[in-house]
C-alpha atoms as a PDB file:
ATOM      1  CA  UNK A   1       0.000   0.000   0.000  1.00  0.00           C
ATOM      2  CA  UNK A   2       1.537   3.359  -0.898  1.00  0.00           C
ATOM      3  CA  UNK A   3       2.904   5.394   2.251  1.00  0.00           C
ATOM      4  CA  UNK A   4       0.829   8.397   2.153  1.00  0.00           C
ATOM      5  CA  UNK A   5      -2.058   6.100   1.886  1.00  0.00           C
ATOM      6  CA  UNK A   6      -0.960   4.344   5.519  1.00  0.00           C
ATOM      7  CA  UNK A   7       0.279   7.267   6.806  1.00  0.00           C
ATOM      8  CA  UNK A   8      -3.627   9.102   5.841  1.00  0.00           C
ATOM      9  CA  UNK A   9      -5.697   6.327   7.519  1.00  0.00           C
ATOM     10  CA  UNK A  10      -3.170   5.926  10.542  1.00  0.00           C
ATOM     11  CA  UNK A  11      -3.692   9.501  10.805  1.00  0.00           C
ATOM     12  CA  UNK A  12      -7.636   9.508  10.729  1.00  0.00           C
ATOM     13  CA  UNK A  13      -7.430   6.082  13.089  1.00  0.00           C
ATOM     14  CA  UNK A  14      -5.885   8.754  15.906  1.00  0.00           C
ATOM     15  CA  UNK A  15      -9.432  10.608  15.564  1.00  0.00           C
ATOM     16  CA  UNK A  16     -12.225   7.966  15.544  1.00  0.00           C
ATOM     17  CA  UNK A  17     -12.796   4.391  17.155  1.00  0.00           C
ATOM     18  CA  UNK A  18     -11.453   2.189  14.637  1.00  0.00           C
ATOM     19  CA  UNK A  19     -11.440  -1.387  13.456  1.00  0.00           C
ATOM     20  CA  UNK A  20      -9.529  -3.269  10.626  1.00  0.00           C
ATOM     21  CA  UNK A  21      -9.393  -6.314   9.190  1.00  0.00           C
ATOM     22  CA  UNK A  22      -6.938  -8.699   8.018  1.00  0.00           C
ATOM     23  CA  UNK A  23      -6.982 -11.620   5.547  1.00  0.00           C
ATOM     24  CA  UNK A  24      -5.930 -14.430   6.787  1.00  0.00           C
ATOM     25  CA  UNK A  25      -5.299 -17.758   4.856  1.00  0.00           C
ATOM     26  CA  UNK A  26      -7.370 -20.955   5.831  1.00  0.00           C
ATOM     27  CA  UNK A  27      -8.310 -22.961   2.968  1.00  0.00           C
ATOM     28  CA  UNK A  28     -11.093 -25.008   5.001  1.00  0.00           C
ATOM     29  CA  UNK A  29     -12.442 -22.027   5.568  1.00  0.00           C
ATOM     30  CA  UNK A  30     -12.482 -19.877   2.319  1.00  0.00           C
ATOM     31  CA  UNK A  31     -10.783 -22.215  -0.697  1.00  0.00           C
ATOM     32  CA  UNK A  32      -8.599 -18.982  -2.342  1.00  0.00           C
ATOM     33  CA  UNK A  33      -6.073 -21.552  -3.585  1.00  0.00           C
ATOM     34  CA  UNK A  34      -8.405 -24.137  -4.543  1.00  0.00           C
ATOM     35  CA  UNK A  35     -10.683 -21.704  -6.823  1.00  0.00           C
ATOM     36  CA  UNK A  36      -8.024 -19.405  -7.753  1.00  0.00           C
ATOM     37  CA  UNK A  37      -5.097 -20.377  -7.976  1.00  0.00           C
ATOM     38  CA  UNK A  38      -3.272 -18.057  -5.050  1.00  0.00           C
ATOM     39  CA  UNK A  39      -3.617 -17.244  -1.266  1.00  0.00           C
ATOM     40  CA  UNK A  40      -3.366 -14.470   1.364  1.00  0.00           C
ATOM     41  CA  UNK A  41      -0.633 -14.834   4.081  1.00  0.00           C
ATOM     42  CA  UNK A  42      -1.131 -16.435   7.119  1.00  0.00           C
ATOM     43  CA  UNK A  43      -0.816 -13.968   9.248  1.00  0.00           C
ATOM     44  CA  UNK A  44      -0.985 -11.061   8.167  1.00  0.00           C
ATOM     45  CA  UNK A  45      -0.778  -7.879  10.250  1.00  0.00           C
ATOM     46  CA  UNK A  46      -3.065  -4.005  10.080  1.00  0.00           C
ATOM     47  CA  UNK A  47      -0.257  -1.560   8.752  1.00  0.00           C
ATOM     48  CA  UNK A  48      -2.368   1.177  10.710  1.00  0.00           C
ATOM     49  CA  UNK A  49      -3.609   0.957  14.868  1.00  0.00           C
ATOM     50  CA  UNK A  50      -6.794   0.151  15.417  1.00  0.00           C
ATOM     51  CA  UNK A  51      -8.794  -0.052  18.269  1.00  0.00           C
ATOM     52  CA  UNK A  52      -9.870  -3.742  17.653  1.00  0.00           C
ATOM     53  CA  UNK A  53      -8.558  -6.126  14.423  1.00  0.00           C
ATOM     54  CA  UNK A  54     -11.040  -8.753  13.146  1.00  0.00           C
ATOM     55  CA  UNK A  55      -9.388 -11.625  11.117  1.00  0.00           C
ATOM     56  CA  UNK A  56     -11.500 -12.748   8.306  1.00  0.00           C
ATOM     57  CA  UNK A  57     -10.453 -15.596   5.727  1.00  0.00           C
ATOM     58  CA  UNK A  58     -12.823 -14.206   2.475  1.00  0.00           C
ATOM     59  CA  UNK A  59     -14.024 -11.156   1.532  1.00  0.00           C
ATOM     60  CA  UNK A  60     -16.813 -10.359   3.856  1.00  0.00           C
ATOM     61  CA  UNK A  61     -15.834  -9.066   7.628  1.00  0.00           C
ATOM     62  CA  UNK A  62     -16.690 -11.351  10.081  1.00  0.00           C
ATOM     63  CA  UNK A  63     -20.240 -10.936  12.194  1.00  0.00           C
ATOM     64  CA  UNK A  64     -18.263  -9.906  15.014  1.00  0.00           C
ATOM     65  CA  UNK A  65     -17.201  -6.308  13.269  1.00  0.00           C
ATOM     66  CA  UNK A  66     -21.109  -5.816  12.824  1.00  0.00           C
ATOM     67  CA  UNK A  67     -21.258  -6.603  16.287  1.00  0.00           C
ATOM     68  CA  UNK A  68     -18.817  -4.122  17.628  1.00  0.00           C
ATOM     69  CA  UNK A  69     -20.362  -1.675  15.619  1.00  0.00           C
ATOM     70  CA  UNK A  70     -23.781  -2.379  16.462  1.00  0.00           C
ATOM     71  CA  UNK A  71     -22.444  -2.403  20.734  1.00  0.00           C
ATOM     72  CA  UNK A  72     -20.947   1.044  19.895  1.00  0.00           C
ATOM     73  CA  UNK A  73     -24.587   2.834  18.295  1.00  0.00           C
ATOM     74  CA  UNK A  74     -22.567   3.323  15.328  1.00  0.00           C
ATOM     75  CA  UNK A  75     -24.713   4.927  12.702  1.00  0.00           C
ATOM     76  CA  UNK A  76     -22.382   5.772   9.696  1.00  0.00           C
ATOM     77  CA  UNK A  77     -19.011   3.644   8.604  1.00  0.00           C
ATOM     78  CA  UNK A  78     -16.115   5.248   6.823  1.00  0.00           C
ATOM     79  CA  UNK A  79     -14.294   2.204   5.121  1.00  0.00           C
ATOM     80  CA  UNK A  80     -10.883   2.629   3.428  1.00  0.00           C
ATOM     81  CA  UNK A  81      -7.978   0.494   2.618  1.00  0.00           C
ATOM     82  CA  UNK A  82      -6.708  -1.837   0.027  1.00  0.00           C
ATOM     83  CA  UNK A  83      -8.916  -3.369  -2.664  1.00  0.00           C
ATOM     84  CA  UNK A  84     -11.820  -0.735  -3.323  1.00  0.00           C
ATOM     85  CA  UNK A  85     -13.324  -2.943  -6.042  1.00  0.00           C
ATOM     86  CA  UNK A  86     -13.126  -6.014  -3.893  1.00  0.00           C
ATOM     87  CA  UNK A  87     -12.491  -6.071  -0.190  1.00  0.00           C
ATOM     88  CA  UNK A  88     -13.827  -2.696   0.354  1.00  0.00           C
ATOM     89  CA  UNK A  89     -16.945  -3.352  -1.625  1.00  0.00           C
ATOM     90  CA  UNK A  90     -17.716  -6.334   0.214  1.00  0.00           C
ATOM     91  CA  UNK A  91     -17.633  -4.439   3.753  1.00  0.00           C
ATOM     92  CA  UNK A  92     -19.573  -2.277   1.796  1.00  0.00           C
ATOM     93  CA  UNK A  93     -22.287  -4.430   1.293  1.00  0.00           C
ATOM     94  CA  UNK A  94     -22.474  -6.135   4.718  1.00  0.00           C
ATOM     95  CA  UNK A  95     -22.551  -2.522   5.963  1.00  0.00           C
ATOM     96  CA  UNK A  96     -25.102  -1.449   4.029  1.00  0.00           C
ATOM     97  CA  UNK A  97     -27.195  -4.639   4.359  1.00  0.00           C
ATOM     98  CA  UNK A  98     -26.943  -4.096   8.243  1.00  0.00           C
ATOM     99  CA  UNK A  99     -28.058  -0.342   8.156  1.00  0.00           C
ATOM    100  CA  UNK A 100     -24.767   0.605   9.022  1.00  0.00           C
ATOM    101  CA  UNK A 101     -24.247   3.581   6.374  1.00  0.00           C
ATOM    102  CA  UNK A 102     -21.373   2.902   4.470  1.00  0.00           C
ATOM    103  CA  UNK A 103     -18.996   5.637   3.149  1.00  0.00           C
ATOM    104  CA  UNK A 104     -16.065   5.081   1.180  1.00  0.00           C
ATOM    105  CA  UNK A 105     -13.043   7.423   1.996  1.00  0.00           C
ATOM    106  CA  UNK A 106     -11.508   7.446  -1.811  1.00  0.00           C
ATOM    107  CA  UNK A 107      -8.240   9.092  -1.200  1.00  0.00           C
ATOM    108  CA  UNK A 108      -7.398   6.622   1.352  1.00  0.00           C
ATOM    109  CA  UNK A 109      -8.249   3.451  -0.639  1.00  0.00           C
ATOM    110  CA  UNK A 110      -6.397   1.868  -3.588  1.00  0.00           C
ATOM    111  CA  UNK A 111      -7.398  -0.892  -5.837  1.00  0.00           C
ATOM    112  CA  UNK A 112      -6.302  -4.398  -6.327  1.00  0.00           C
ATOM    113  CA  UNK A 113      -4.206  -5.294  -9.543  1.00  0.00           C
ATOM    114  CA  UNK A 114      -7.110  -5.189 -12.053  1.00  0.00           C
ATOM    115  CA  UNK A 115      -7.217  -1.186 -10.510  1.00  0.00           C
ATOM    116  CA  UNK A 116      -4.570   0.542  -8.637  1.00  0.00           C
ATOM    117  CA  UNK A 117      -6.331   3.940  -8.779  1.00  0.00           C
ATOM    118  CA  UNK A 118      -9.035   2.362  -6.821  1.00  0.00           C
ATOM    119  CA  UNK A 119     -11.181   4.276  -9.091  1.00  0.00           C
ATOM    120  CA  UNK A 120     -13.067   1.365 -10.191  1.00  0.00           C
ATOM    121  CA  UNK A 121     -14.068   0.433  -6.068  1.00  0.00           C
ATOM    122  CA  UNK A 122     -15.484   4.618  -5.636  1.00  0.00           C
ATOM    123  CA  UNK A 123     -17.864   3.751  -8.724  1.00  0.00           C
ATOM    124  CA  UNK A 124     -19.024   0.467  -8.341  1.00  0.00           C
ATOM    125  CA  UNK A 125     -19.332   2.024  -4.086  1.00  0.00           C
ATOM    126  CA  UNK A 126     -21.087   5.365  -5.520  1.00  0.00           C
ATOM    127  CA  UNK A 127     -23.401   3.228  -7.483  1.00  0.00           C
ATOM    128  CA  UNK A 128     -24.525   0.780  -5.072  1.00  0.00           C
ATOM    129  CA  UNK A 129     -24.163   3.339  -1.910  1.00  0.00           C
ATOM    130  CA  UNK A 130     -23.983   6.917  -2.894  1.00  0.00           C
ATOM    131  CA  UNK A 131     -21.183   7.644  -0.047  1.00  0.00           C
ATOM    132  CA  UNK A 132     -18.027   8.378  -1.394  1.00  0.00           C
ATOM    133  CA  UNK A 133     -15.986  11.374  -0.352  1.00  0.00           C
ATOM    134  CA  UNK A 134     -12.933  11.971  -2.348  1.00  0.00           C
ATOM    135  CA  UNK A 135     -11.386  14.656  -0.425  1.00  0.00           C
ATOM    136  CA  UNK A 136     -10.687  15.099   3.429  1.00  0.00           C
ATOM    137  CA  UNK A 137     -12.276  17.846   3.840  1.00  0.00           C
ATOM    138  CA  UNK A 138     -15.163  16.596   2.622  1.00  0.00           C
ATOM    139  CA  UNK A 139     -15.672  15.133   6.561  1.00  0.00           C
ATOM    140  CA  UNK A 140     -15.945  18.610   8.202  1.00  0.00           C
ATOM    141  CA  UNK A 141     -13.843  17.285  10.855  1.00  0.00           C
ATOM    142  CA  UNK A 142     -12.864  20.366  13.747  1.00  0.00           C
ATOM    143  CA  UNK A 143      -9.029  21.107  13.336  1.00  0.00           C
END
């Protein structure tokens, strides 16, 4: 993930309760290798801190996130990270499915290798969502 990118969310993190995820390989759990050929590490680590870290072995976040979330009254998620079109736009959809309000921080997200720009994640999100911001002051956070 490109440095300003890390050094963005890690920033934000400091401002907001956060959570991550990370992918973690179990093929009796989610067959990656089986049905495609490849496989995420097994045990990978957040490159930002977060206030909890959820492991998940697909693309969906586990229940538990929603579960935080929903112990917290959260009303509005801002995802961001690696893999707009993908990873991202799963969460997206679990969020959204749960009520959860997702919204898509586009300057702090970057695509997978079919999309670096992540510019294919903040349409396929604006379409199915209608949340994306694409600046930071687009959050109208206090200074």
């Amino acid at each position: 993930m490109p440095e300003p990118v890390v050094a963005g969310i890690a920033a934000l993190s400091r401002r907001f309760y956060t959570v991550a995820t990370v992918e973690r390989h179990d093929e009796t759990v989610t067959p990656f290798e089986r049905q495609l050929g490849w496989k995420p590490a097994a045990d990978d680590r957040p490159l930002v801190p977060a206030d909890r870290v959820f492991v998940k072995h697909g693309y969906l976040p586990p229940a538990a996130l929603i579960d935080d979330l929903r112990s917290r009254a959260v009303e509005r998620v801002l995802v961001c990270g690696v893999q707009a079109e993908t990873c991202c736009l799963a969460a997206g959809f679990m969020l959204f499915d749960e009520g959860l309000h997702p919204t898509l921080l586009a300057w702090l997200s970057v695509g997978s290798s079919l999309d670096r720009s992540g510019g294919l994640g903040a349409a396929l999100w604006q379409h199915h969502f209608g949340s994306v911001l694409r600046h930071p002051d687009e959050l109208r956070l206090p200074v």
